[in-house]
C-alpha atoms as a PDB file:
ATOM      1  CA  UNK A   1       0.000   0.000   0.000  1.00  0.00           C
ATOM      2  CA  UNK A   2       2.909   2.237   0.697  1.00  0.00           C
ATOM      3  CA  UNK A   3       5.235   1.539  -2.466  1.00  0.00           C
ATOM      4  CA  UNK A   4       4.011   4.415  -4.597  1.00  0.00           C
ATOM      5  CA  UNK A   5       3.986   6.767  -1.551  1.00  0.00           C
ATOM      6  CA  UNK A   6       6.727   8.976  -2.332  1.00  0.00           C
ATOM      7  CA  UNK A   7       4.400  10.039  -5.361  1.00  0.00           C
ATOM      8  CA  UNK A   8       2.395  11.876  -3.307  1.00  0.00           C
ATOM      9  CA  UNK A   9       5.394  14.442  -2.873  1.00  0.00           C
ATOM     10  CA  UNK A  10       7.300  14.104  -5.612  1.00  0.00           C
ATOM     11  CA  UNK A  11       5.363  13.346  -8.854  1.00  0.00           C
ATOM     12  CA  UNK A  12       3.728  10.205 -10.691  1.00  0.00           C
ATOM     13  CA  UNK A  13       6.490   9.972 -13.448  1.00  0.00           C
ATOM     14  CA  UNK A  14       6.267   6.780 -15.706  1.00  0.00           C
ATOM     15  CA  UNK A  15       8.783   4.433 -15.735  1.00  0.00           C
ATOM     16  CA  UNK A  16      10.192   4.783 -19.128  1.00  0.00           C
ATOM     17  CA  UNK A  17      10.784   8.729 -18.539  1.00  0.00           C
ATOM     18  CA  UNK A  18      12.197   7.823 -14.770  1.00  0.00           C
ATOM     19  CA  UNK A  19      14.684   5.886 -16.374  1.00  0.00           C
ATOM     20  CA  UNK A  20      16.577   8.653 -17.806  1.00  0.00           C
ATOM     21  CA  UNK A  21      16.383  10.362 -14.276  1.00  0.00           C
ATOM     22  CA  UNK A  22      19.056   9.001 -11.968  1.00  0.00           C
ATOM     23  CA  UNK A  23      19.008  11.813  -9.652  1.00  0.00           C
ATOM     24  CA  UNK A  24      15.158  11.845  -9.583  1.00  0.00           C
ATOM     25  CA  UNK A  25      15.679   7.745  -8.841  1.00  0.00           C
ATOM     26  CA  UNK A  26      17.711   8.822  -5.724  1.00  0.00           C
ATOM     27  CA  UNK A  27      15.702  11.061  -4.613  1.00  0.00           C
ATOM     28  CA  UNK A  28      12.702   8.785  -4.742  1.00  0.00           C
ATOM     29  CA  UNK A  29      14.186   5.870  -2.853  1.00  0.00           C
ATOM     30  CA  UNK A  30      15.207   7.905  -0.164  1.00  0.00           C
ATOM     31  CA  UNK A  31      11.804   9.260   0.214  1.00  0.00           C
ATOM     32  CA  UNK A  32       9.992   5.938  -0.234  1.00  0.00           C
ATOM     33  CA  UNK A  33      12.618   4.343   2.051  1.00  0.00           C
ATOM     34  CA  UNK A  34      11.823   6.831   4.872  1.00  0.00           C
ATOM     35  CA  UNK A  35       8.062   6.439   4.547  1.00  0.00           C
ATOM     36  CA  UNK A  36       8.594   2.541   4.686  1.00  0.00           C
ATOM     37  CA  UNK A  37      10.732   3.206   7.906  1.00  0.00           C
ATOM     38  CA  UNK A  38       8.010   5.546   9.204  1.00  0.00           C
ATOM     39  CA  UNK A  39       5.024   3.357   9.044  1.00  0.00           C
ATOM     40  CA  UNK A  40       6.858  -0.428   9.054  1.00  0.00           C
ATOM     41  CA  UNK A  41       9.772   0.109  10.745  1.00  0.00           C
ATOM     42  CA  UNK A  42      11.876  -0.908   8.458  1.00  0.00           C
ATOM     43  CA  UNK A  43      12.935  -0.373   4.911  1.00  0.00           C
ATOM     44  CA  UNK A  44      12.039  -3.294   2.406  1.00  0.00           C
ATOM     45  CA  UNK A  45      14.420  -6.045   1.705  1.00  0.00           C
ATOM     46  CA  UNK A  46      15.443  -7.504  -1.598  1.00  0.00           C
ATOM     47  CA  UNK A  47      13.045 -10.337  -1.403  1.00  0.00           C
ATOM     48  CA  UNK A  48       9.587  -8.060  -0.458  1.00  0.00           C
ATOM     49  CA  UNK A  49      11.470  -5.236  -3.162  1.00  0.00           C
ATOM     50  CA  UNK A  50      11.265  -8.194  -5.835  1.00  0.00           C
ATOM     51  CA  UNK A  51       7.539  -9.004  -4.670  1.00  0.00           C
ATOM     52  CA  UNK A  52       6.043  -5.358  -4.719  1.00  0.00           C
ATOM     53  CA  UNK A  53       7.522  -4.953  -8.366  1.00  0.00           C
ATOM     54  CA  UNK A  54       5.847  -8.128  -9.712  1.00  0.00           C
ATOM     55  CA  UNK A  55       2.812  -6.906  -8.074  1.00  0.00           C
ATOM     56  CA  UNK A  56       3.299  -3.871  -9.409  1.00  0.00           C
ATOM     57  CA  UNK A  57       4.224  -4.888 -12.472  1.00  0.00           C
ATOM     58  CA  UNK A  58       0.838  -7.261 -12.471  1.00  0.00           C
ATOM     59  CA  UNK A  59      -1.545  -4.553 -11.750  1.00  0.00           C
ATOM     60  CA  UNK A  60      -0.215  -2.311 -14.532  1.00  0.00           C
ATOM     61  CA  UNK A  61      -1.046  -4.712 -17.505  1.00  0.00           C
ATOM     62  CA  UNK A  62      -4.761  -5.397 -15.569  1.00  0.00           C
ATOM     63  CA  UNK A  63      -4.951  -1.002 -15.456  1.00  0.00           C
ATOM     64  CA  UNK A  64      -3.910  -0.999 -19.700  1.00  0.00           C
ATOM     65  CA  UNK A  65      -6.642  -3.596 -20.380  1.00  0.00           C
ATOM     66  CA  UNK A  66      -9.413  -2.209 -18.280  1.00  0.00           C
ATOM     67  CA  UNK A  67      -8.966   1.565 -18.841  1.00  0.00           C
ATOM     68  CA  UNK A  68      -7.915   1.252 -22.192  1.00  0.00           C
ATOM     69  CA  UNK A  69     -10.482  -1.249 -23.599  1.00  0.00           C
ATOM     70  CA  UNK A  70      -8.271  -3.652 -25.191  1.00  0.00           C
ATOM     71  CA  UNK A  71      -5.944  -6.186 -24.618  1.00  0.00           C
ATOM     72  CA  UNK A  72      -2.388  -3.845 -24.909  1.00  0.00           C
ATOM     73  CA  UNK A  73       0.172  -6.355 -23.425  1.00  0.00           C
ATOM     74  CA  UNK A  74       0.634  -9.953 -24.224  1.00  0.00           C
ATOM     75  CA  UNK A  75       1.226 -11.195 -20.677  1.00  0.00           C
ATOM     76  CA  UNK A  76      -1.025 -12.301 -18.511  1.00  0.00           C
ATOM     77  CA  UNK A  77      -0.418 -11.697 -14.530  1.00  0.00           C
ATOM     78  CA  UNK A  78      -0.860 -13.764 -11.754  1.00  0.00           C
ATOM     79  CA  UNK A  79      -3.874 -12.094  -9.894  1.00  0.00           C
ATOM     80  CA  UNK A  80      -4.436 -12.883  -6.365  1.00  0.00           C
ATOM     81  CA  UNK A  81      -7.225 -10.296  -6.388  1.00  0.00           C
ATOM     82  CA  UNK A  82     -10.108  -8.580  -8.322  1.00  0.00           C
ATOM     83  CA  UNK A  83      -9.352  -4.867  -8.653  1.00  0.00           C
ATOM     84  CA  UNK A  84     -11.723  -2.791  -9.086  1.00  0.00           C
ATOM     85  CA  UNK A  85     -11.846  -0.012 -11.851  1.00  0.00           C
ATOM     86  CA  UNK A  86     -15.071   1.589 -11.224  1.00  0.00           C
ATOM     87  CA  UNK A  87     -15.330   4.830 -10.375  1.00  0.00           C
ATOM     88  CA  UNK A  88     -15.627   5.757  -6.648  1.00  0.00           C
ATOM     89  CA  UNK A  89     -15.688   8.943  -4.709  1.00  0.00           C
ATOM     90  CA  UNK A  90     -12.630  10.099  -3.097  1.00  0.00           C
ATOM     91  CA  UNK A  91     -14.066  10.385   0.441  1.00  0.00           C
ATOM     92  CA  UNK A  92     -14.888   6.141   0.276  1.00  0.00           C
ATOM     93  CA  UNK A  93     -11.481   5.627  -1.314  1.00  0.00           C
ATOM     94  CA  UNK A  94      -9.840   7.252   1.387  1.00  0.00           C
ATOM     95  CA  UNK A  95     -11.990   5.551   4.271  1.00  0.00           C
ATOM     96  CA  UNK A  96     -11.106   2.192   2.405  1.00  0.00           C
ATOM     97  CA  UNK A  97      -7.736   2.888   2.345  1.00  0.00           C
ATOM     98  CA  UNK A  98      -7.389   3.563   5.988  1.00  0.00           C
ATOM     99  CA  UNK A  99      -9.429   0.669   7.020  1.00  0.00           C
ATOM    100  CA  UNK A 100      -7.398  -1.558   5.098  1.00  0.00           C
ATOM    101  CA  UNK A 101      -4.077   0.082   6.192  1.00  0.00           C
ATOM    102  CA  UNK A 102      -5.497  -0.060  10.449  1.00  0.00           C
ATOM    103  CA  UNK A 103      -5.814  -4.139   9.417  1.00  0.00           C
ATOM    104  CA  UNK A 104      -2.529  -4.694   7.931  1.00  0.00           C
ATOM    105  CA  UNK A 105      -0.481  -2.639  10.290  1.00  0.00           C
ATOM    106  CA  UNK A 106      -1.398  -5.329  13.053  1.00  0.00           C
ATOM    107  CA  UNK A 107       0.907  -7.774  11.338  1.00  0.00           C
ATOM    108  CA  UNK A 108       4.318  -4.829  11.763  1.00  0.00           C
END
């Protein structure tokens, strides 16, 4: 829930632009690495680093095909879930968020 949270002060920049960004990279894990230590206690290893990518990863070919009404990659992800892609109103977003955030904090 917390990977894209540097986002929220930096900028949403897509990956293939970020790539030519080193210093904006740097910037960004710090960030991210202090708001993991802030509200896990710990930054992320290697092995939960490898896991949020996939997921990541996962959730961005499910966004293309959903909000762009076609099929746009070839690969088909692993889904452990059913997002949603509706539209919802900021004010439940928010409230689900939390909730969901007050349940998994219990296991940090």
């Amino acid at each position: 829930m917390l990977h894209e949270g540097s986002e929220a002060y930096l900028s949403d920049i897509t990956r293939p632009v970020k790539e030519h960004l080193p210093n904006y990279k740097k910037i960004e894990k710090r960030l991210q690495d202090t708001i993991y230590e802030k509200f896990i206690g710990s930054v992320l290893i290697e092995d939960e680093i490898t896991h949020v990518d996939q997921i990541d990863g996962d959730m961005l070919v499910c966004e293309f095909n959903a909000l762009m009404g076609k099929k746009v990659f070839d690969f088909v992800p692993d889904m452990r879930s059913s997002p949603r892609f509706d539209f919802c109103e900021f004010v439940e977003v928010e409230k689900e968020f939390a909730d969901l955030y007050r349940r998994l904090i219990k296991y940090f």
